[in-house]
N, C-alpha and C. Protein backbone atom coordinates (compact mmCIF):
# COMPACT_ATOMS: atom_id res chain seq x y z
N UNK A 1 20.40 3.38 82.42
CA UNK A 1 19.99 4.59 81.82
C UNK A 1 20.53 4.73 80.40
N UNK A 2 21.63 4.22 80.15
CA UNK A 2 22.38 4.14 78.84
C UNK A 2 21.54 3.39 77.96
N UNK A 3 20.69 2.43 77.94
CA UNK A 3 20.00 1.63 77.10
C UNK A 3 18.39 2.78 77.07
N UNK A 4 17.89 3.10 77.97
CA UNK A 4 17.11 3.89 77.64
C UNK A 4 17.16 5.53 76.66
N UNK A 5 18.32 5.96 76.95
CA UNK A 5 18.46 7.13 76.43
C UNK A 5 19.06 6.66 74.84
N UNK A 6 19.61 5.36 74.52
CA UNK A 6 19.20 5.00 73.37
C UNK A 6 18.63 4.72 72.61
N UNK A 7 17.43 4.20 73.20
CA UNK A 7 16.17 3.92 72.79
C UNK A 7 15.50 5.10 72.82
N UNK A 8 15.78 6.33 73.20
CA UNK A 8 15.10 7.35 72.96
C UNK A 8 15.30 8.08 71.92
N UNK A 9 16.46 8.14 71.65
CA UNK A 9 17.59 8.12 70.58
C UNK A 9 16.99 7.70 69.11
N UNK A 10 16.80 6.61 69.34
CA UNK A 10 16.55 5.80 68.23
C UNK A 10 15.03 5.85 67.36
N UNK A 11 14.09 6.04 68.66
CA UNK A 11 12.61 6.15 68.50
C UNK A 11 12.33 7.78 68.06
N UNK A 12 13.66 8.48 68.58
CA UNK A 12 12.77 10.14 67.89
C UNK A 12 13.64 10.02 66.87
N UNK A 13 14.64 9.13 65.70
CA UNK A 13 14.92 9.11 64.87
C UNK A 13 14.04 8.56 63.46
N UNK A 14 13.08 7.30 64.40
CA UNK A 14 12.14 6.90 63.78
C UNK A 14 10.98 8.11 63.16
N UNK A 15 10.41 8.76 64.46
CA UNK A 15 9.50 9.37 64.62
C UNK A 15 9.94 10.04 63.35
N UNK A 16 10.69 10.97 63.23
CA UNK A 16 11.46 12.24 62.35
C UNK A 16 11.51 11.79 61.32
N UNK A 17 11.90 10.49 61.00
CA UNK A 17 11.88 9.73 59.47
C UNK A 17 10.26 9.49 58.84
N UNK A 18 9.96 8.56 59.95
CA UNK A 18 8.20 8.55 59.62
C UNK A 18 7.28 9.99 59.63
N UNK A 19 7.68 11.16 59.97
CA UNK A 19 7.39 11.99 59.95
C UNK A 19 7.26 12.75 58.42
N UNK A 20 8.44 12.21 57.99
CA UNK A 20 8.50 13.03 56.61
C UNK A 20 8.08 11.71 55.20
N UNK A 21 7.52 11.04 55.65
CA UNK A 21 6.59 9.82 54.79
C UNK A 21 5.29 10.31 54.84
N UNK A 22 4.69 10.37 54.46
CA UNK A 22 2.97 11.08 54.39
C UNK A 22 2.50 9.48 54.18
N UNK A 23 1.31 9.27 55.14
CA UNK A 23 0.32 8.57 55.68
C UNK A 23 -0.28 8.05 53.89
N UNK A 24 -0.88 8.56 53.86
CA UNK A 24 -1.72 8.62 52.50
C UNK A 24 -1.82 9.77 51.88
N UNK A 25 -1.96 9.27 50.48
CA UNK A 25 -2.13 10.51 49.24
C UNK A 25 -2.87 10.68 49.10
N UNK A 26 -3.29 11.78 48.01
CA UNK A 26 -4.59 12.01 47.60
C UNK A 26 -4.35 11.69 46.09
N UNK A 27 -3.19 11.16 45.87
CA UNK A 27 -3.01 11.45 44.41
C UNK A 27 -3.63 9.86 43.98
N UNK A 28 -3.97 9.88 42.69
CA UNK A 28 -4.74 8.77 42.29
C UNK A 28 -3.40 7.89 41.58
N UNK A 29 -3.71 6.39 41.47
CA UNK A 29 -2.15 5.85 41.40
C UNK A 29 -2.56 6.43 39.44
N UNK A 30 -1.53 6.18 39.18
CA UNK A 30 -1.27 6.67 37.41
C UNK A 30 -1.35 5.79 36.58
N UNK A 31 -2.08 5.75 35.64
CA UNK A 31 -2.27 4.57 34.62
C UNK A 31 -1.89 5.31 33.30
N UNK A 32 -0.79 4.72 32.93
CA UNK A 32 0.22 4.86 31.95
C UNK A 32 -0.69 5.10 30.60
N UNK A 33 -0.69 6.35 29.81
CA UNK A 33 -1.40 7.23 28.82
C UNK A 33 -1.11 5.75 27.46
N UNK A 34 -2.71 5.89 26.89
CA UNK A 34 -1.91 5.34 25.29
C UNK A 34 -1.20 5.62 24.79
N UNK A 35 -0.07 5.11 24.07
CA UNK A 35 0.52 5.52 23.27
C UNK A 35 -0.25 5.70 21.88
N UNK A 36 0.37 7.21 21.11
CA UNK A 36 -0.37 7.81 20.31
C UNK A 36 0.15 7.55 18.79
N UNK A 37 1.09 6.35 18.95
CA UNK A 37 1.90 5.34 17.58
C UNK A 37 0.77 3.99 18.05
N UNK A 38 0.46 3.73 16.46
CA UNK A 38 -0.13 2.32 16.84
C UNK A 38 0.68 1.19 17.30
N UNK A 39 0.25 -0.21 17.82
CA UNK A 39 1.32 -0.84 17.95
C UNK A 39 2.19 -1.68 16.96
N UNK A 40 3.65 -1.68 17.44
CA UNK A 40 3.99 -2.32 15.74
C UNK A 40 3.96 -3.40 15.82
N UNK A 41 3.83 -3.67 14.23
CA UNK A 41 2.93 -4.93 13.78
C UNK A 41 4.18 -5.75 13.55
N UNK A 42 4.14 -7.03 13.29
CA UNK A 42 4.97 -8.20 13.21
C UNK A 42 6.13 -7.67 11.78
N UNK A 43 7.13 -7.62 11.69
CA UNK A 43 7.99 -7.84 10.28
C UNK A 43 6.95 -9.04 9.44
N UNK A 44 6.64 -8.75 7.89
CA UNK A 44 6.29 -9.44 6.98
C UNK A 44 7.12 -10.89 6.81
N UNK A 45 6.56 -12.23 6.58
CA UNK A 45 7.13 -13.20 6.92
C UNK A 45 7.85 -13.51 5.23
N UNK A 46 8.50 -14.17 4.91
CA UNK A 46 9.21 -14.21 3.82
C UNK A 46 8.22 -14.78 2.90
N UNK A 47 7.56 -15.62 3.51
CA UNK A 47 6.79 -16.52 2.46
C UNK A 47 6.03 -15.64 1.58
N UNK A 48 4.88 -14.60 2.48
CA UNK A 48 4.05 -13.86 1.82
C UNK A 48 4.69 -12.52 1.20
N UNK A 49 6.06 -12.13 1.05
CA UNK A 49 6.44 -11.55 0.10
C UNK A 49 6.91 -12.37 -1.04
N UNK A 50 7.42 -13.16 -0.76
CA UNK A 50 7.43 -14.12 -2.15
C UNK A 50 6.36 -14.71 -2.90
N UNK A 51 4.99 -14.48 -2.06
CA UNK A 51 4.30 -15.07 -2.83
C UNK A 51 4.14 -13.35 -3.77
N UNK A 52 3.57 -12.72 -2.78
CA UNK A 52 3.06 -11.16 -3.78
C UNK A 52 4.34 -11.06 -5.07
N UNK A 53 5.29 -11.37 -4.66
CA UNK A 53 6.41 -10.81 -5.88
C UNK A 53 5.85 -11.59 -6.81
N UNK A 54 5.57 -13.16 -6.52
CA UNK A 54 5.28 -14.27 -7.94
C UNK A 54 3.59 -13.64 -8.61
N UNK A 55 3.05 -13.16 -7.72
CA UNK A 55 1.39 -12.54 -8.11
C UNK A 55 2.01 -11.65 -9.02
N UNK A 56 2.34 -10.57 -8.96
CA UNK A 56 3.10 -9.45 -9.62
C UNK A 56 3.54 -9.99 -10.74
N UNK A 57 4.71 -10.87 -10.85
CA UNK A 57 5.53 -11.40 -12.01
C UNK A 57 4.42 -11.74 -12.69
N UNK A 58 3.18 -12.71 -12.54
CA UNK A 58 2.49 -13.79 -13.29
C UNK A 58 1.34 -12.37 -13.93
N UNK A 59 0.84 -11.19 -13.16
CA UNK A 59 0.37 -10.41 -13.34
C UNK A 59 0.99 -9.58 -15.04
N UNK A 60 1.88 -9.05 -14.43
CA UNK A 60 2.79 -8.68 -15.56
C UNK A 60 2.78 -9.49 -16.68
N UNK A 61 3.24 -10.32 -16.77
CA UNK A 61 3.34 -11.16 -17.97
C UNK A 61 2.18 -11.58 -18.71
N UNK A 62 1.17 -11.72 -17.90
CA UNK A 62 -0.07 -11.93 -18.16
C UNK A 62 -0.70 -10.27 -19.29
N UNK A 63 -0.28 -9.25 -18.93
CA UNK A 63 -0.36 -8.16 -19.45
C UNK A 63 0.33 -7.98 -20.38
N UNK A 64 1.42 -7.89 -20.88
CA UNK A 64 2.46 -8.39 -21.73
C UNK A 64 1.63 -8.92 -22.68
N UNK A 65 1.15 -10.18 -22.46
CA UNK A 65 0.56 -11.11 -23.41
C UNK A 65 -0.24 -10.56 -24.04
N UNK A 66 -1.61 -9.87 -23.14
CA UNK A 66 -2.79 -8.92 -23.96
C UNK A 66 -1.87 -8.43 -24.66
N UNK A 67 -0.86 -7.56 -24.44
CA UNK A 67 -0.53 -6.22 -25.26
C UNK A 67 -0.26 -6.79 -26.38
N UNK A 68 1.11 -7.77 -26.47
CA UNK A 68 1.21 -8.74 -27.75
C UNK A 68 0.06 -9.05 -28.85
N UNK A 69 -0.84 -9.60 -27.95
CA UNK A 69 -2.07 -9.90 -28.65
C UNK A 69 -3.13 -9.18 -29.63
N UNK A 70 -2.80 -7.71 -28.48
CA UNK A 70 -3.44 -6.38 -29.00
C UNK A 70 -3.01 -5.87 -30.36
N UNK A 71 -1.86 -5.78 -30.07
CA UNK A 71 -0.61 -4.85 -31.44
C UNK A 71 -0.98 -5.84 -31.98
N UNK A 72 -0.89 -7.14 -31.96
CA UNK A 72 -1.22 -7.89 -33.65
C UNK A 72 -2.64 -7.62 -34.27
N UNK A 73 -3.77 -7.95 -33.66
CA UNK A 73 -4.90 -7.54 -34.19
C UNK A 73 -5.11 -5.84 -34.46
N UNK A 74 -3.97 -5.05 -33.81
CA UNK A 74 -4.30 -3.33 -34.53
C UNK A 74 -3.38 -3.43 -35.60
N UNK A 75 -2.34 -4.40 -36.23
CA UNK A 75 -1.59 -4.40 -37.17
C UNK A 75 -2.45 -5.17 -38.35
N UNK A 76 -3.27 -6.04 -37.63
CA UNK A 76 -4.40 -6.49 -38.68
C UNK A 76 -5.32 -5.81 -39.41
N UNK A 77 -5.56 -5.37 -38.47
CA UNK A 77 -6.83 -3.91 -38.59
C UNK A 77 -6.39 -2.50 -39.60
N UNK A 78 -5.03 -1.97 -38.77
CA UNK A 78 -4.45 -1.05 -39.86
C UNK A 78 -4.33 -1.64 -41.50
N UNK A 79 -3.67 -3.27 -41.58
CA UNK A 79 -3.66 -3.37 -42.80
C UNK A 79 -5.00 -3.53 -43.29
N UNK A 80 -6.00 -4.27 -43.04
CA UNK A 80 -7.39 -4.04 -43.65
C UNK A 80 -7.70 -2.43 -43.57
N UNK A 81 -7.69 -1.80 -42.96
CA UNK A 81 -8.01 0.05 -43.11
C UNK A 81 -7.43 0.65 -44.53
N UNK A 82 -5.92 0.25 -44.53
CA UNK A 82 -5.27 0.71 -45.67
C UNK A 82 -5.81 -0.06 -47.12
N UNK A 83 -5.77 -1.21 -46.93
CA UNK A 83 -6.74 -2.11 -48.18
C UNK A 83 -7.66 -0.91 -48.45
N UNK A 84 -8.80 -1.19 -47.33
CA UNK A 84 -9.87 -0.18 -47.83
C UNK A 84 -9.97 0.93 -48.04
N UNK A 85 -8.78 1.71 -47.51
CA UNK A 85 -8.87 2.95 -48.28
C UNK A 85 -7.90 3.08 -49.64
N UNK A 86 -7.40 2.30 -49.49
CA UNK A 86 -6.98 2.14 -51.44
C UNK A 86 -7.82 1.78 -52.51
N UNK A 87 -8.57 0.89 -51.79
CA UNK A 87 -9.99 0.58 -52.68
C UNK A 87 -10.89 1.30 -53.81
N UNK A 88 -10.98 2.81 -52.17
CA UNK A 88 -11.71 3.56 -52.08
C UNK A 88 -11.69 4.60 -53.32
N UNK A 89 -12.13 5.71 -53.50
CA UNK A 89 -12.46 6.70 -54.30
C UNK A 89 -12.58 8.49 -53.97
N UNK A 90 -11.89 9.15 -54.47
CA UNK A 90 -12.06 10.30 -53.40
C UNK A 90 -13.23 10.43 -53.45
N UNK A 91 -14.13 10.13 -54.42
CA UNK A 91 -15.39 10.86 -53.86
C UNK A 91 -16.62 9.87 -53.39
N UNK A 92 -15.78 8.79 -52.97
CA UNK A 92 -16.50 7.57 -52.21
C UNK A 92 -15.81 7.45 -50.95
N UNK A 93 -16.30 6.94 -49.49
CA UNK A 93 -15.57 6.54 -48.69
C UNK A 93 -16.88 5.54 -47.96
N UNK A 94 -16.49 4.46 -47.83
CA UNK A 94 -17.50 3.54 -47.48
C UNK A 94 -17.52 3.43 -45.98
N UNK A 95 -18.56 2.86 -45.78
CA UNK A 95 -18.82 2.96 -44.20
C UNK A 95 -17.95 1.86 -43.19
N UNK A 96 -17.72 1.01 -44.00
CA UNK A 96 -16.90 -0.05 -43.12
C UNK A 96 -15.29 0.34 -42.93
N UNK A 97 -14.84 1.50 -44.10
CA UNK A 97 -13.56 2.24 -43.76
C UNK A 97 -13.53 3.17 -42.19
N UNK A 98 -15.31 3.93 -41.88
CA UNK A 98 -15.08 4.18 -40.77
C UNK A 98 -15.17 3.70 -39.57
N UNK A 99 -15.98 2.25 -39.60
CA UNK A 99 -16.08 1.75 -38.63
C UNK A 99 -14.44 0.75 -38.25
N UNK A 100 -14.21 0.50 -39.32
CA UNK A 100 -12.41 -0.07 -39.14
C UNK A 100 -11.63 1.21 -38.53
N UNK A 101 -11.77 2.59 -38.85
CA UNK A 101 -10.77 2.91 -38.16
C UNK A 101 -11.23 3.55 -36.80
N UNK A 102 -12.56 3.41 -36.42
CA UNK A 102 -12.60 3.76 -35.16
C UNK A 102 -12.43 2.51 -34.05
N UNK A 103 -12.59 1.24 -35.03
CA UNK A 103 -12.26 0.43 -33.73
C UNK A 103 -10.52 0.34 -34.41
N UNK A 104 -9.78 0.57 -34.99
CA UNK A 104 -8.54 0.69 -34.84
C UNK A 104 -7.81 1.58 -33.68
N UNK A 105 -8.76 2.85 -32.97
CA UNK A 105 -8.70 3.75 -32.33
C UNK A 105 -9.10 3.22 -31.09
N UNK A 106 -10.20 2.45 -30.81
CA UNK A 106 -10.23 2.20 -29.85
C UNK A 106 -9.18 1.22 -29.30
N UNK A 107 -8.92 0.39 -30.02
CA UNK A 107 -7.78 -1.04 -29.98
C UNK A 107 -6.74 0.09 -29.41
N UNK A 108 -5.91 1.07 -30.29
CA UNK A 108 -4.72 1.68 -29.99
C UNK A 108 -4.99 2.38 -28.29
N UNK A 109 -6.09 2.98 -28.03
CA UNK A 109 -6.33 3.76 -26.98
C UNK A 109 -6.01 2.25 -25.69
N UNK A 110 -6.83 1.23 -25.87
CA UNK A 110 -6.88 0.19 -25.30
C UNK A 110 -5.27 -0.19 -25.19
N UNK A 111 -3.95 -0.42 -26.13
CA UNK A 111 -2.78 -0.49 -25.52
C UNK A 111 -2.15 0.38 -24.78
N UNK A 112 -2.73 1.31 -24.90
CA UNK A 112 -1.85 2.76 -24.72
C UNK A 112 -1.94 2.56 -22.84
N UNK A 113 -3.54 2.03 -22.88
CA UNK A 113 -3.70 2.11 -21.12
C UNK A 113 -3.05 1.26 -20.56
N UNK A 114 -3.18 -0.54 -21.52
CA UNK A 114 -2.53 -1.73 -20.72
C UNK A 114 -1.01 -1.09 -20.66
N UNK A 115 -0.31 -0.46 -21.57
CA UNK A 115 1.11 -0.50 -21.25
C UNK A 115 1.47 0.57 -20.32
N UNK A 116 0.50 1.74 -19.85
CA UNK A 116 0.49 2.60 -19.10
C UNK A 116 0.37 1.90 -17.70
N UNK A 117 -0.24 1.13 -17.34
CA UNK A 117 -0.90 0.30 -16.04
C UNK A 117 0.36 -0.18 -15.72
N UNK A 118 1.33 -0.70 -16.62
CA UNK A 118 2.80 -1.60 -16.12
C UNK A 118 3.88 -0.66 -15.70
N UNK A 119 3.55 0.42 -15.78
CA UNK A 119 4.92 1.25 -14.78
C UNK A 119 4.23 1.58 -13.60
């Protein structure tokens, strides 16, 4: 009788445990929400910042050069402007004095942007 009343023991301990386990849910299993950060992307590899820095450098310098190039031909230009208006006459002003100083104006407007573009 001792082995049975343990086993009775034992089986309404089961019962009582399985009792408080629910059979089946109704709940649907959960599939984990997107995340609302994109995913992160790899660290930049060394090579391709070294190359962009050398693009940049060769860029720059390359600009530099126009500008150099520029200021000498508006230093050309100003001195032919001044020639021709010494030439000139107050009550003459010839037409090639204004076409020299509007492309002197455009030339100057033209450095003003390349050296603006490098900061």
């Amino acid at each position: 009788m001792f082995n049975v009343r343990s086993f009775m023991l034992l089986a309404g301990i089961m019962l009582a445990s399985a009792a408080s386990f629910p059979l089946h849910t109704d709940q649907q299993p959960q599939i984990p929400s997107p995340s609302p950060f994109p995913p992160a992307t790899p660290a930049p590899d060394e090579d391709r910042i070294r190359l962009e820095k050398d693009l940049a450098k060769k860029a720059n310098h390359a600009r530099q050069e126009d500008i150099k190039r520029d200021t000498d031909h508006l230093l050309q230009l100003a001195t032919e402007l001044k020639d021709a208006v010494d030439k000139s006459n107050e009550n003459m002003l010839s037409l090639d004095v204004i076409r020299k100083a509007d492309e002197v104006e455009k030339l100057a407007h033209s450095v003003k942007e390349k050296m603006r573009a490098s900061y």
